[in-house]
Protein backbone atom coordinates (compact mmCIF):
# COMPACT_ATOMS: atom_id res chain seq x y z
CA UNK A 1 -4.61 39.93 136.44
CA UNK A 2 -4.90 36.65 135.82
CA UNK A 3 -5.51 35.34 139.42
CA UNK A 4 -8.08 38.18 139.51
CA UNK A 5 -9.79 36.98 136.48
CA UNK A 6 -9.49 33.14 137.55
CA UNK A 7 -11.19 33.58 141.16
CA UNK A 8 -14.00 35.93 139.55
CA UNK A 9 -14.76 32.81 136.74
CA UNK A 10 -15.16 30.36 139.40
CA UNK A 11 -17.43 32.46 141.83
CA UNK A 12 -19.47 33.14 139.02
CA UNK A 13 -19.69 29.71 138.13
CA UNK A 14 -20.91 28.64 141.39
CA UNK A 15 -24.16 27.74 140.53
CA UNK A 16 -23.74 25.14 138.64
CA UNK A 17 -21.87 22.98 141.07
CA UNK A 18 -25.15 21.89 141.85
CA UNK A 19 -26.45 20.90 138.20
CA UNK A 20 -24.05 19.06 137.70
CA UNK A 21 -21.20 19.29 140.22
CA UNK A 22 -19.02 17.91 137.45
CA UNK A 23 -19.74 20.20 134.44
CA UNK A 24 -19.69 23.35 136.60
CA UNK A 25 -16.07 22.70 138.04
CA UNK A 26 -15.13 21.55 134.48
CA UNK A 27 -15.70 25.03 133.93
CA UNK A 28 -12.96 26.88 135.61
CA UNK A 29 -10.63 25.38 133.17
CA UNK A 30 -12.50 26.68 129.81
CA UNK A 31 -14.70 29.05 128.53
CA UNK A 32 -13.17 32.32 128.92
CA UNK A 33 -10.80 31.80 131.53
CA UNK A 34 -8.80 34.29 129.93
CA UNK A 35 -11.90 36.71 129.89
CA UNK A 36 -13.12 37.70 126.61
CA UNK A 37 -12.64 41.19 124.98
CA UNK A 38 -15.87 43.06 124.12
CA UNK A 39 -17.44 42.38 120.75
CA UNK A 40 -16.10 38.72 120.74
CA UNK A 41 -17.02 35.46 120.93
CA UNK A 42 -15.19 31.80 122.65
CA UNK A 43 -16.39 28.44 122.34
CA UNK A 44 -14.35 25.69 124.64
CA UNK A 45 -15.89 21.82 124.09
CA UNK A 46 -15.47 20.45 127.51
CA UNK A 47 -15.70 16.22 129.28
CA UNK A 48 -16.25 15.99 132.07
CA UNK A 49 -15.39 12.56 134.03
CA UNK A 50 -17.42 12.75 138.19
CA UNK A 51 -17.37 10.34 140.87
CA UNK A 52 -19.64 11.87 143.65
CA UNK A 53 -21.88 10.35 146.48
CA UNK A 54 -24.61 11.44 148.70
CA UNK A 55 -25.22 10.23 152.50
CA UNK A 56 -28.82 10.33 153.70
CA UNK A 57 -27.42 10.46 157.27
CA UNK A 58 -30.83 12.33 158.90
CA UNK A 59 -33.09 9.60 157.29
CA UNK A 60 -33.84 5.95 158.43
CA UNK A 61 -31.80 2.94 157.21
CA UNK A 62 -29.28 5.95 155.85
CA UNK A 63 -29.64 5.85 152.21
CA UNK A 64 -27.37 6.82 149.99
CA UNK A 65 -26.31 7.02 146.17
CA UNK A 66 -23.37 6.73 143.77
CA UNK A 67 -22.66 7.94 140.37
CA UNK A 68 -19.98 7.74 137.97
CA UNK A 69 -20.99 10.80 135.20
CA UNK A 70 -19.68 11.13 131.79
CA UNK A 71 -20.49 14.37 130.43
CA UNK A 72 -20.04 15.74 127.14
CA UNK A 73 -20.56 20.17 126.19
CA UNK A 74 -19.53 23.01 125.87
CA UNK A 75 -19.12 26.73 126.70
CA UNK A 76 -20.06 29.57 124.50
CA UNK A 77 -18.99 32.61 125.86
CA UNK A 78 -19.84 36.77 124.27
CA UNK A 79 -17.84 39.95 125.51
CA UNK A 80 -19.82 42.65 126.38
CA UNK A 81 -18.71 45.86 127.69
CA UNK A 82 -17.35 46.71 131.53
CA UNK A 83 -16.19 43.75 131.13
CA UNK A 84 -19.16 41.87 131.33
CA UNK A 85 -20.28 38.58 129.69
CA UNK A 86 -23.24 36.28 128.37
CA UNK A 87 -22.49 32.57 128.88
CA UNK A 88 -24.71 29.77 127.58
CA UNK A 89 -23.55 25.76 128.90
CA UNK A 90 -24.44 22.65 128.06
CA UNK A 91 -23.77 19.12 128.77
CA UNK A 92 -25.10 15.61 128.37
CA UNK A 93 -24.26 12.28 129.04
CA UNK A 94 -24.29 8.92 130.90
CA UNK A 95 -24.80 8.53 134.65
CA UNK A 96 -23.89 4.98 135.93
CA UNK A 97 -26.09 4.75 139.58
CA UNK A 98 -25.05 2.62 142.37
CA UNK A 99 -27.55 2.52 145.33
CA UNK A 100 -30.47 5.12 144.35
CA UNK A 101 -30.65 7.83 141.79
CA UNK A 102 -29.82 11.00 142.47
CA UNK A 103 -32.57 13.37 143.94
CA UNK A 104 -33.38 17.04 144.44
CA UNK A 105 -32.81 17.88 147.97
CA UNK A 106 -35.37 17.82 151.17
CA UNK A 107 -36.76 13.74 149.65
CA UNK A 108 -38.84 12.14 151.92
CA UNK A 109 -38.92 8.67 151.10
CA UNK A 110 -42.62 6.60 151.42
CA UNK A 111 -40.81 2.62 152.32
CA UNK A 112 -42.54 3.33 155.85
CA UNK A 113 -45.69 4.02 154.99
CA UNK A 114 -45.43 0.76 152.56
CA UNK A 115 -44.32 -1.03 155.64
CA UNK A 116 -46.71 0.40 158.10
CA UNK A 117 -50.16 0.04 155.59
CA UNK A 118 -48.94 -2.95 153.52
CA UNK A 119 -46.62 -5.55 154.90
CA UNK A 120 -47.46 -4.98 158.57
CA UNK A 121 -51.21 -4.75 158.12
CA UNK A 122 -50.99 -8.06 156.22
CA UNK A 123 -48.82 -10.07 158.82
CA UNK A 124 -51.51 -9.19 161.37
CA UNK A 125 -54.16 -10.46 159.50
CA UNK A 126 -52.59 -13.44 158.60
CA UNK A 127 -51.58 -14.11 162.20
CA UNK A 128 -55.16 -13.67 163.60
CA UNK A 129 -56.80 -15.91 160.99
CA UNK A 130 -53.93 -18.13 161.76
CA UNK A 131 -54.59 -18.46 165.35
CA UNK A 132 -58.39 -18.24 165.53
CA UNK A 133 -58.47 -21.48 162.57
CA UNK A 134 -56.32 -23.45 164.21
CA UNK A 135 -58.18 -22.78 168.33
CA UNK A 136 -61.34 -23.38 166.82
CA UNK A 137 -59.67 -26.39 165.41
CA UNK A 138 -58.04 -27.65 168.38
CA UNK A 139 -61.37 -27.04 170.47
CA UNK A 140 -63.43 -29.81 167.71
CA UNK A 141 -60.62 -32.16 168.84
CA UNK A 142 -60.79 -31.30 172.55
CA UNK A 143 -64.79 -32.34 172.60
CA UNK A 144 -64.13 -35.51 170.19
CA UNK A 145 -60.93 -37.03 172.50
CA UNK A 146 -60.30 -35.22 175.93
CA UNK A 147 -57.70 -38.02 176.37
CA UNK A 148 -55.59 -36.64 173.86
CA UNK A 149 -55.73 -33.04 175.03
CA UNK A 150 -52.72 -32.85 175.97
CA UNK A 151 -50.51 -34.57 172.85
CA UNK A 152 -53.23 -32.40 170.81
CA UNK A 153 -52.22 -29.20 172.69
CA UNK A 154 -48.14 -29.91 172.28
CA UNK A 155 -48.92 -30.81 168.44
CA UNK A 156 -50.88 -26.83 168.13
CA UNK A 157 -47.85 -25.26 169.57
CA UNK A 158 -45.26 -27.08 167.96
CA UNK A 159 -47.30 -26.07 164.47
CA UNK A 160 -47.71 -22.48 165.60
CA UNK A 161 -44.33 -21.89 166.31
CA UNK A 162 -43.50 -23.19 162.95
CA UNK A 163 -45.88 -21.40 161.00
CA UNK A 164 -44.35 -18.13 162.88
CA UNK A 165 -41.01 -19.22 162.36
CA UNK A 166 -41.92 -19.65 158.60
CA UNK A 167 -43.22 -16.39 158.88
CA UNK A 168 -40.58 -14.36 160.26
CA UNK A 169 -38.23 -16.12 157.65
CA UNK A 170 -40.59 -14.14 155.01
CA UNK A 171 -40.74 -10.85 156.89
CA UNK A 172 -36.84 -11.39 157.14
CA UNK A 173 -36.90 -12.06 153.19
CA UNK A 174 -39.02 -8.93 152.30
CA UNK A 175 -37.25 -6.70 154.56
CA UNK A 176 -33.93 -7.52 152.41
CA UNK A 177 -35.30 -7.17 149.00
CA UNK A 178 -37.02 -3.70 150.38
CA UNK A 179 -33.83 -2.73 151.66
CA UNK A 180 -32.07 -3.53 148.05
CA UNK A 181 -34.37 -1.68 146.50
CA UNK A 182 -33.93 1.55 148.20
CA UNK A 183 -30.76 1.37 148.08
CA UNK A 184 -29.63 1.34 152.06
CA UNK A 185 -26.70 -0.31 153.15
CA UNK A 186 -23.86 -1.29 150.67
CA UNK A 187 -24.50 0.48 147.47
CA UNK A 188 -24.52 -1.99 144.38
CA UNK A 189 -24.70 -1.16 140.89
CA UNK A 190 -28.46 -0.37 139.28
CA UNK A 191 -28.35 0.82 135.75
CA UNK A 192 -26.81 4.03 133.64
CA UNK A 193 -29.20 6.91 133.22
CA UNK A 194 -28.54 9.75 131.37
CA UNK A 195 -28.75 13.47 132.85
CA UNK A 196 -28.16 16.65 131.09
CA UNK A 197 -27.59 21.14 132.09
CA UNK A 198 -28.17 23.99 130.40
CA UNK A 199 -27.17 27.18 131.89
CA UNK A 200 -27.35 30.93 130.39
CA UNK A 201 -25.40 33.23 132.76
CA UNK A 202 -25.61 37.28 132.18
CA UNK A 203 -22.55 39.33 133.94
CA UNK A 204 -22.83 42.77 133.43
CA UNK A 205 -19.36 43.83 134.92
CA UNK A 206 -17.00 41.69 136.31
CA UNK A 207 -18.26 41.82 139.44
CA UNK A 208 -22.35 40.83 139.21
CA UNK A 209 -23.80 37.66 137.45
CA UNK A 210 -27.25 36.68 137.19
CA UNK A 211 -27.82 32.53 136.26
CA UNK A 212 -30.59 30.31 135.19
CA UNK A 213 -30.60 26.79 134.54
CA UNK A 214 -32.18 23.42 134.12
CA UNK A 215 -31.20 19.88 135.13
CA UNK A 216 -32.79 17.32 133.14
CA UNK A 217 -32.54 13.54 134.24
CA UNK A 218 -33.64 10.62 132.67
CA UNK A 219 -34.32 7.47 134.74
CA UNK A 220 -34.14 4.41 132.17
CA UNK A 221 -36.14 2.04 134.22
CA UNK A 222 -37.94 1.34 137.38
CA UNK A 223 -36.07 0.27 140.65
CA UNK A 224 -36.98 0.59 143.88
CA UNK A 225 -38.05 3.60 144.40
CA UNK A 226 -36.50 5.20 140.92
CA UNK A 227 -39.40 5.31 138.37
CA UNK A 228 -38.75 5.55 134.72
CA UNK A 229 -39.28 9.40 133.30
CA UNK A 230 -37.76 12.32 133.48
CA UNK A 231 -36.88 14.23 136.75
CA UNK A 232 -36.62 17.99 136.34
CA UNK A 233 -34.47 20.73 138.08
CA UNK A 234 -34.18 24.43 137.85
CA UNK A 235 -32.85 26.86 139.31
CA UNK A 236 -31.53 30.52 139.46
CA UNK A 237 -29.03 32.59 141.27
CA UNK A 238 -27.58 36.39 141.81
CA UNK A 239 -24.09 36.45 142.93
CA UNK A 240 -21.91 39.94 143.83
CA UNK A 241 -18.26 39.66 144.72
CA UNK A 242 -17.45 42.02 147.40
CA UNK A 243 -13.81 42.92 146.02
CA UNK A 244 -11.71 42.35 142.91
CA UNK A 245 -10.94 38.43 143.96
CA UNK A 246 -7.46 39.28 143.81
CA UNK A 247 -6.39 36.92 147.10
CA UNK A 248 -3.92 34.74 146.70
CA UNK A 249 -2.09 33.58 149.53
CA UNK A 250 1.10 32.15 148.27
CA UNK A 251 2.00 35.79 147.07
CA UNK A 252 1.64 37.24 150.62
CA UNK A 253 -2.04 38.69 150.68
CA UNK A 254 -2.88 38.74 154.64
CA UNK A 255 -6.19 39.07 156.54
CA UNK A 256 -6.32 42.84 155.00
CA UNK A 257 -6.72 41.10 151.84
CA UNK A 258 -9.42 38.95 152.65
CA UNK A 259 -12.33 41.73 151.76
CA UNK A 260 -11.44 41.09 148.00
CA UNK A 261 -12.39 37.65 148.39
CA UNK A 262 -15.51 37.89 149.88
CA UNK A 263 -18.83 37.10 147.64
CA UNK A 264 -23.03 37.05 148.89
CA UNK A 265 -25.10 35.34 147.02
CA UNK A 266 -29.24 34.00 146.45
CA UNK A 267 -29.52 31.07 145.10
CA UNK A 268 -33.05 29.49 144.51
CA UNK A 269 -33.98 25.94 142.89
CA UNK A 270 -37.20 23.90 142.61
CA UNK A 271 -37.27 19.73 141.53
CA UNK A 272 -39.60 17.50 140.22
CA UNK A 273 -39.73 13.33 140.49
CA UNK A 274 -40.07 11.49 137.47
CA UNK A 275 -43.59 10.78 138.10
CA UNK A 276 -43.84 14.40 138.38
CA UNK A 277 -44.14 14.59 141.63
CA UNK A 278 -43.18 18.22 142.98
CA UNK A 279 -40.61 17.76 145.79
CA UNK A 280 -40.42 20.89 146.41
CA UNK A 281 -38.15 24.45 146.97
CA UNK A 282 -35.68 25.72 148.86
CA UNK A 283 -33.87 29.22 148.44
CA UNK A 284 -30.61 30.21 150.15
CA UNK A 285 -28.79 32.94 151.24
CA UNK A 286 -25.37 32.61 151.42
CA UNK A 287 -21.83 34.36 152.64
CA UNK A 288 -18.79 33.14 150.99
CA UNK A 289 -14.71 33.93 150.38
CA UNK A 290 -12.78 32.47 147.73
CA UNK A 291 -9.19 32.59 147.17
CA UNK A 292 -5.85 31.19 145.71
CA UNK A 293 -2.61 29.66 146.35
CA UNK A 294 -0.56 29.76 143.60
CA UNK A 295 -2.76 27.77 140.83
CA UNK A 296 -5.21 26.14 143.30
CA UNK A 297 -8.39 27.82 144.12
CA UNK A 298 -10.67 27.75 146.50
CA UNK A 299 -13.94 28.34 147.38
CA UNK A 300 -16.44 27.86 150.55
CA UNK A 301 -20.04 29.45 151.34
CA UNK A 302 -22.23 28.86 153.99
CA UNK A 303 -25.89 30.22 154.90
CA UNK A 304 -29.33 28.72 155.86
CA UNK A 305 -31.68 27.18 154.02
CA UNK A 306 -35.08 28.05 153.56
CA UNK A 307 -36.84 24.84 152.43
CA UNK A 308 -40.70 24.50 151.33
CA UNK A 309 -41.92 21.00 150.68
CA UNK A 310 -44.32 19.44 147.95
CA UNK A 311 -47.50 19.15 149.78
CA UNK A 312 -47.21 14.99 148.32
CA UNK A 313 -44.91 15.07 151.91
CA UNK A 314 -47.42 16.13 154.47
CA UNK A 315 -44.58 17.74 156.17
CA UNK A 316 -44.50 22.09 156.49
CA UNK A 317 -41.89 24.60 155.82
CA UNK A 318 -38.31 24.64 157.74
CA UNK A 319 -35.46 26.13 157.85
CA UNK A 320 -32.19 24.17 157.53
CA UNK A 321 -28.56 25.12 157.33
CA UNK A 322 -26.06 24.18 154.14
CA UNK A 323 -22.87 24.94 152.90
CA UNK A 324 -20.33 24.41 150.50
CA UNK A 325 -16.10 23.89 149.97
CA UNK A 326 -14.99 23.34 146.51
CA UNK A 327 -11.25 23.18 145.38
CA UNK A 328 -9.86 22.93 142.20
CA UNK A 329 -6.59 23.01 140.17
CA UNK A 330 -5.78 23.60 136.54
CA UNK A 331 -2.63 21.57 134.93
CA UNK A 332 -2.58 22.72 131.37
CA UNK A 333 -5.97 21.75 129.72
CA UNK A 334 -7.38 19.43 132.71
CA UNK A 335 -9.44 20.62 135.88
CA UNK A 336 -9.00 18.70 138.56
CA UNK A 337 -11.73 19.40 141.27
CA UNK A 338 -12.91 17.99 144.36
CA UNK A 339 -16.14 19.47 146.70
CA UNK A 340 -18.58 19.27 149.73
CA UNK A 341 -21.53 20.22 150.41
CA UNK A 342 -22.67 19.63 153.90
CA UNK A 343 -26.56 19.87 155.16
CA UNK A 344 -28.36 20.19 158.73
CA UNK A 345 -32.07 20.04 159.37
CA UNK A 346 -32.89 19.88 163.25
CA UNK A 347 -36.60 19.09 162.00
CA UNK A 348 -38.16 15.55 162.88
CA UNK A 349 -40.95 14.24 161.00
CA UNK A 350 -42.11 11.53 159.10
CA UNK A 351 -40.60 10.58 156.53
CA UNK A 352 -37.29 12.97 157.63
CA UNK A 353 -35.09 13.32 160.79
CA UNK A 354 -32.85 15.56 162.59
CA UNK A 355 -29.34 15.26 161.22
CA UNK A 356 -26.55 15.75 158.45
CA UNK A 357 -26.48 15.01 154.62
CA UNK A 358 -23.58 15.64 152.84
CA UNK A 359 -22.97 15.38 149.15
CA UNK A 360 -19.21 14.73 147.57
CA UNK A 361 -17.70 14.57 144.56
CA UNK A 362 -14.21 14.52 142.71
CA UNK A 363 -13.40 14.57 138.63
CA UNK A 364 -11.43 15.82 136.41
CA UNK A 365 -12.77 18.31 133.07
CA UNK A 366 -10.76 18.63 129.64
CA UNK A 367 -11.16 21.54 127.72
CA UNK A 368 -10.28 21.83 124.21
């Protein structure tokens, strides 16, 4: 009963691996676990310690992020009847940021068009003026001396090539603080914001769960492209679990078993920049099994991804492909938990690419 009870908590609690990955997995450890009886009521405070990363790998330069979270909640959990439940979350806390911030999914980032209409456009200009000064120059000297043409001439290409090697030493200087600031290459440490989650989850049996829920975060300051203000994400999600979630491998379940494992769920979620920018939405379908050996569980889900972007990206709708494995193991009042969640888009355009991201994360939760 307990392994059934277990595997039904975390595929409910699915959806919010994704705001945060840390709180949600902190979760499985608290907060009814034990399921609670109609007519009564559980609160569980919960920290929650995350490392987790994100790889840009579809995107120029490959950008990526780092994050240490702290988060500090809790769980407030009502029995209703059938076994059903109304769960309300919450969490806040630090978030130290190495590289860029973390951002709602589908991104495109604008360094190119900076490059293409800023620094570009200016090192044109400045290389024209350059060379039609110092001709015009070197023609004045040509009618004054003719003898000297030729020292003149070696003199204007010893100073062009210096002004041009002066000049790629800046573009060579701009490119690295531009590629600092956004955070490509090795990731260094930026500053600590602060992100929060609030979820309200209805379950009217022990089988069906509707979710909503919003992902505040608060960037502290500019950098790079992070601007100071608050980004927003929410979200919402209907999951159904196929079968009783009564697999557990170490106790000799089989394939026959696997039905009881089996879950479907819709999960939508729209996000905002701190500038308030809309990024955009994407909604996704998914097919998923979760199961158990002994006291580990685990969960995967896979489906496409229909993605519609803010209209600041020029860019139209697609359709890409994501997925998810989590695992996680309870040793008396600690979660340990580890998860990945791969994406493909096979769309190229600018500002985006054809290729995988893939968001990761490990942490442990205490419950109290």
């Amino acid at each position: 009963m307990f392994r059934s009870r277990s595997l039904l908590l975390a595929l409910f609690l699915l959806p919010l691996v994704h705001t945060p990955a840390a709180f949600a997995h902190g979760s499985h450890g608290g907060g009814g676990s034990d399921g609670v009886e109609e007519g009564e009521f559980d609160f569980t405070p919960i920290v929650t310690v995350e490392w987790h990363a994100g790889f840009d790998n579809n995107l120029e330069d490959n950008p990526r992020h780092d994050a240490l979270d702290g988060l500090l909640g809790g769980v407030f959990e009502w029995g209703l009847s059938n076994g059903g439940s109304l769960t309300i979350e919450a969490a806040v806390g630090p978030a130290l940021v190495w590289g860029e911030a973390e951002h709602f999914y589908g991104k495109v980032h604008g360094h190119g068009d900076h490059d293409e209409h800023g620094h570009d456009e200016h090192s044109d200009e400045d290389h024209d003026d350059h060379a039609d000064d110092d001709h015009e120059d070197h023609d004045d000297h040509e009618d004054h001396d003719h003898d000297h043409d030729h020292a003149d001439h070696d003199d204007h290409e010893d100073h062009v090539d210096d002004d041009h090697d002066d000049h790629d030493d800046h573009d060579d200087h701009d490119d690295h603080e531009g590629h600092d600031d956004h955070g490509h290459g090795p990731a260094e440490f930026k500053r600590a914001d602060v992100r929060g989650l609030l979820s309200v989850r209805y379950a009217p049996n022990d089988r069906l769960s509707f979710t909503v829920d919003w992902a505040p975060y608060y960037v502290t300051r500019d950098q790079g492209e992070d601007i100071e203000g608050l980004k927003n994400e929410v979200g919402a999600e209907v999951l159904w679990a196929l079968g009783d979630g009564d697999v557990d491998f170490a106790l000799g379940d089989g394939l026959e078993d696997v039905v009881d494992g089996l879950f479907v769920l819709v999960r939508h979620r729209q996000g905002w920049e701190s500038d308030g920018t809309y990024i955009g939405n994407y909604t996704d379908p998914r097919v998923g099994f979760g199961f158990n050996v002994n006291a580990v569980n685990v969960t995967m889900d896979a489906g496409p991804r229909f993605y519609v972007p803010g209209s600041y990206s020029g860019l139209d709708q697609r359709t890409d492909f994501a997925a998810e494995v989590g695992l996680s193991v309870p040793i008396g009042d600690v979660t340990m938990f580890v998860h990945w969640q791969p994406t493909y888009s096979g769309t190229d355009a600018p500002g985006w690419g054809v290729g995988w991201q893939h968001h990761v994360g490990t942490g442990m939760s205490f419950s109290f």
